[in-house]
Each structure stands twice: as structure tokens, then as C-alpha cells.
N, C-alpha and C. Protein backbone atom coordinates (compact mmCIF):
# COMPACT_ATOMS: atom_id res chain seq x y z
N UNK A 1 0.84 -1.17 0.00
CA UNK A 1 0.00 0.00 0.00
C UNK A 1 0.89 1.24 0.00
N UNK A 2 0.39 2.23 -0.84
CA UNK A 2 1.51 3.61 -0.58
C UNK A 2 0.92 4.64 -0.15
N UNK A 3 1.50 5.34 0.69
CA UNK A 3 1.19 6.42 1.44
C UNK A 3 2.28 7.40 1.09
N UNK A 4 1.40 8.87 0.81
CA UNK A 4 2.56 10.17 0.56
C UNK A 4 3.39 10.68 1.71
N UNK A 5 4.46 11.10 1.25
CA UNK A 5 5.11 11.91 2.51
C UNK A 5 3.81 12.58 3.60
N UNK A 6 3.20 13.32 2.76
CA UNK A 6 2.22 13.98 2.96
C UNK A 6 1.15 13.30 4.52
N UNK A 7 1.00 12.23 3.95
CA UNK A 7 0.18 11.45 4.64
C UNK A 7 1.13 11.01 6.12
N UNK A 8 1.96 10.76 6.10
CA UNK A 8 3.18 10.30 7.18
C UNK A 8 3.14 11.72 7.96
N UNK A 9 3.06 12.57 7.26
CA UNK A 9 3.53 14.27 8.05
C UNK A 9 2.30 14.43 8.60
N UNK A 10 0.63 14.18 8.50
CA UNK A 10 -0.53 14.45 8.54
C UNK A 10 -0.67 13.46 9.88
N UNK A 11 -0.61 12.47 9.57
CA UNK A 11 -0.66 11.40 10.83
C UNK A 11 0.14 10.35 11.03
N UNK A 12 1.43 10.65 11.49
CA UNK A 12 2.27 9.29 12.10
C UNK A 12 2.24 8.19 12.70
N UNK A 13 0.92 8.61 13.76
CA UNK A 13 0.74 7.63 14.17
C UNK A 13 -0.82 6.57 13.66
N UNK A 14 -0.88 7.06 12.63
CA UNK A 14 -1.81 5.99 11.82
C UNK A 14 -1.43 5.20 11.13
N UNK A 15 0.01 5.83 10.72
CA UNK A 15 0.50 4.85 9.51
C UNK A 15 1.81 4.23 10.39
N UNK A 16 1.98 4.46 11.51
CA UNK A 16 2.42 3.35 12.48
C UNK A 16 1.71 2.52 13.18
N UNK A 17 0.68 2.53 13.02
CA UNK A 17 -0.65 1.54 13.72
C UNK A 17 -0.90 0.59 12.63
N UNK A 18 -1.06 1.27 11.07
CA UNK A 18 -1.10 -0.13 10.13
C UNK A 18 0.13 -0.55 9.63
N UNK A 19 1.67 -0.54 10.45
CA UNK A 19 2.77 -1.22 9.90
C UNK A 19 2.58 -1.93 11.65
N UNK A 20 2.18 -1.96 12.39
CA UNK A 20 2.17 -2.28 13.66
C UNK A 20 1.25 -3.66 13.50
N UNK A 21 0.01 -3.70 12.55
CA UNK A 21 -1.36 -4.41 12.71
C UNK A 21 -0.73 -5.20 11.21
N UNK A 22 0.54 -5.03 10.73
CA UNK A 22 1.04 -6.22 9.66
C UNK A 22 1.45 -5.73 8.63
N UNK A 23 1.19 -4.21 7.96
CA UNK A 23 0.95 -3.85 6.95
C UNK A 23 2.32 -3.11 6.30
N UNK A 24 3.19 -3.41 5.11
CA UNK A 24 4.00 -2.99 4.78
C UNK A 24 3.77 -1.61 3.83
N UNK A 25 4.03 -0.76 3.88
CA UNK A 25 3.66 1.13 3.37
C UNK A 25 5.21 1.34 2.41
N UNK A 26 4.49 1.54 1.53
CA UNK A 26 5.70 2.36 0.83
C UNK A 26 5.31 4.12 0.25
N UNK A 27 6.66 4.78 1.33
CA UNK A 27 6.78 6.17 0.95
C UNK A 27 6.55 6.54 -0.44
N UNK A 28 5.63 7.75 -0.70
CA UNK A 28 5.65 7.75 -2.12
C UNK A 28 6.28 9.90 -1.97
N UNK A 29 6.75 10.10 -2.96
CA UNK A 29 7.24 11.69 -2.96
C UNK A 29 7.03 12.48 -4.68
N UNK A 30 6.15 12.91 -4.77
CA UNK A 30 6.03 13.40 -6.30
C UNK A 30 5.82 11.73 -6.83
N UNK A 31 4.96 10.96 -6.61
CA UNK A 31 4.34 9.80 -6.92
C UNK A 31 5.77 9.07 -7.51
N UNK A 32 6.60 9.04 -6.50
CA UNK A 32 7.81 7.95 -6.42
C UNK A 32 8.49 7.29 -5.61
N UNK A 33 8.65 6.11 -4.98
CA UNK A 33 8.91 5.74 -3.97
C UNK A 33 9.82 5.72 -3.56
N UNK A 34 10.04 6.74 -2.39
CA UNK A 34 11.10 7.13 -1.52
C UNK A 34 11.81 6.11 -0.12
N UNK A 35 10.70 5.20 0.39
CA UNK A 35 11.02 4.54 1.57
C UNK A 35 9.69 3.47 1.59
N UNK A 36 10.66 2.72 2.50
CA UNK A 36 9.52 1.47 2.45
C UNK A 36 9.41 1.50 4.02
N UNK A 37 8.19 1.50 5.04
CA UNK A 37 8.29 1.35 6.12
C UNK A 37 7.27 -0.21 6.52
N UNK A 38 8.02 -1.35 6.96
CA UNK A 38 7.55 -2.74 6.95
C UNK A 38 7.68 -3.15 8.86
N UNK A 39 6.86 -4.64 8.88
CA UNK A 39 7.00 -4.79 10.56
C UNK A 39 8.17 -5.31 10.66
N UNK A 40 9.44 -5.05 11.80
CA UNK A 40 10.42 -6.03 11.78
C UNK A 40 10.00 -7.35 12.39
N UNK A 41 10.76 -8.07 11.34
CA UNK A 41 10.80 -9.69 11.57
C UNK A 41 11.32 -9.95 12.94
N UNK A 42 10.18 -10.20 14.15
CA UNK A 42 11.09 -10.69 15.07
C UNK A 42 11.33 -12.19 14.79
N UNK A 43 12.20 -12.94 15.48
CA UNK A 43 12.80 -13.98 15.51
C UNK A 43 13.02 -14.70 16.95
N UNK A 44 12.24 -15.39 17.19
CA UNK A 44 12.01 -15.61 18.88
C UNK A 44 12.95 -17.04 18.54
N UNK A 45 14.13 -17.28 19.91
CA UNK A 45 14.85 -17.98 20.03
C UNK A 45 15.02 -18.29 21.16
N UNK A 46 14.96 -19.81 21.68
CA UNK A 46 14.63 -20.18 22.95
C UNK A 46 16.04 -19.84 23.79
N UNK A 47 15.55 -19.37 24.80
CA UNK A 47 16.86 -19.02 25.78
C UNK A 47 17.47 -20.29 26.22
N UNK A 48 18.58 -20.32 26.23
CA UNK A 48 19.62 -21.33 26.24
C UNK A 48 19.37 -22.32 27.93
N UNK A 49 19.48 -23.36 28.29
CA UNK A 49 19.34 -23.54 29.46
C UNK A 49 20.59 -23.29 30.53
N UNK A 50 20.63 -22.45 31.64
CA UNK A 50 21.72 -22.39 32.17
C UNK A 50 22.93 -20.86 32.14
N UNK A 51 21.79 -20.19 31.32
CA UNK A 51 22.48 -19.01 30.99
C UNK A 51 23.28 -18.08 31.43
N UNK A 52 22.55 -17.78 32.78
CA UNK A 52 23.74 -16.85 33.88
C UNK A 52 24.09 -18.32 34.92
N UNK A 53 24.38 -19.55 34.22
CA UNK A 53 24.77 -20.30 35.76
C UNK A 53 26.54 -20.23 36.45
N UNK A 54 26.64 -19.65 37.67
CA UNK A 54 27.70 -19.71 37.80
C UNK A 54 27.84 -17.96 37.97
N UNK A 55 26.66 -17.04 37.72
CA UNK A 55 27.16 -15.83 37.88
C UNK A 55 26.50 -15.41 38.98
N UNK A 56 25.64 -16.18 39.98
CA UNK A 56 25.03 -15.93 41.40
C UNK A 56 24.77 -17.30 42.08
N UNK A 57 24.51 -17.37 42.97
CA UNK A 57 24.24 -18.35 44.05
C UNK A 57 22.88 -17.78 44.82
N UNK A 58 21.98 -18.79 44.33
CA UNK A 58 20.64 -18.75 45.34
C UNK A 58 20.92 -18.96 46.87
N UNK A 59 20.18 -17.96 47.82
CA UNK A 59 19.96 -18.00 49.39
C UNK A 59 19.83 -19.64 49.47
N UNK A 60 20.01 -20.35 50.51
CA UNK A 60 19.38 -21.55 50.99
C UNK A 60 17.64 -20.89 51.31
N UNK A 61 17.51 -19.87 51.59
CA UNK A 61 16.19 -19.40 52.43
C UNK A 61 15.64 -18.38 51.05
N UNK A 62 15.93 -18.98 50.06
CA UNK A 62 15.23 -18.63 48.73
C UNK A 62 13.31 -18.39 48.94
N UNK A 63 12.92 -19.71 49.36
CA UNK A 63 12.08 -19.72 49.27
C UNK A 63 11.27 -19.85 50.66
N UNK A 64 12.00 -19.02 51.42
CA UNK A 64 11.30 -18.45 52.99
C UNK A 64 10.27 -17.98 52.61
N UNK A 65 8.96 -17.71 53.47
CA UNK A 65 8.27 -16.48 53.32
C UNK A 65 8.80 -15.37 53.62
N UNK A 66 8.05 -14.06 53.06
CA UNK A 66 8.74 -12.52 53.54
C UNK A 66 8.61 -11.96 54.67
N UNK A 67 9.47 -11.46 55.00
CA UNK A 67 9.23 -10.73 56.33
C UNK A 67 8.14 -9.54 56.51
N UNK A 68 7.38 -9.48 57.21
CA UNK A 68 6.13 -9.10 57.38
C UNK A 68 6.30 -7.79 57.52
N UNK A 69 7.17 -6.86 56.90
CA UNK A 69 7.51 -5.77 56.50
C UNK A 69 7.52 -5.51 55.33
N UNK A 70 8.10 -6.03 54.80
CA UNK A 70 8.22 -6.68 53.23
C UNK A 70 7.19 -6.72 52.49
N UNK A 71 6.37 -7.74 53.15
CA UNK A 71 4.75 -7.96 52.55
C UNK A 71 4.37 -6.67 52.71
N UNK A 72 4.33 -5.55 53.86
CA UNK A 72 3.09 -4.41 54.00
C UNK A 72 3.49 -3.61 52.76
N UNK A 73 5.00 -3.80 52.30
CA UNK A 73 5.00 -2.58 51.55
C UNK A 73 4.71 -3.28 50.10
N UNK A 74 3.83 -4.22 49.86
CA UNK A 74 3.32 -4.69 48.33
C UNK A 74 1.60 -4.15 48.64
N UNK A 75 1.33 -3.79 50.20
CA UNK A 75 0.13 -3.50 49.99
C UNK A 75 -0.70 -2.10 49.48
């Protein structure tokens, strides 16, 4: 789909809502295409197992309850 400079300068954040919702836009300038604005490809890659091991040491009392100070101030 192409959208004018014009249109990008008018409302940015519309034509970042339909490259957001999938939609690839190409800049047009004196009806010629100047820029292409597309969604980046994320690339989800499973985190490795073990990643920071060796850069902390869990409490033995990890999994104490909190001290009842602690708790008031989540309330």
C-alpha cells in the first residue's frame, strides 16, 4: 500500500498503527517511492538452558516467606 510523505507528516501515528497491525507502506514523494516502512521480523529464540549459571548463588532461604515488612509494603 503507498502512502505520501504527505500522509506520514498528517498522521504518524496511523500509519504506524497499520505497519504495527502487519501492513507494509511504501513512501511515495512526487508519486515515487522514496522509503519502504515494513514490521520487523522478530525472531524468537529459545533461551539457552543455564544461561547466567555460575554468575550468582541462590539464598538456601530462597524460598522463605517474607518478612512481614516486606509484605506491607506490596500492599
Amino acid at each position: 500500500m503507498n502512502v505520501t510523505v504527505e500522509d506520514v507528516k498528517r498522521d504518524p501515528e496511523g500509519v504506524l498503527h497499520r505497519v504495527l497491525d502487519g501492513e507494509t507502506l511504501v513512501v511515495t514523494a512526487d508519486d515515487q517511492p522514496v522509503a519502504e516502512i515494513r514490521p520487523v521480523e522478530r525472531i524468537r529464540r529459545p533461551r539457552p538452558f543455564g544461561l547466567a549459571a555460575g554468575t550468582f548463588v541462590v539464598p538456601d532461604n530462597f524460598d522463605d516467606p517474607l518478612p512481614e515488612d516486606v509484605l506491607q509494603d506490596f500492599e
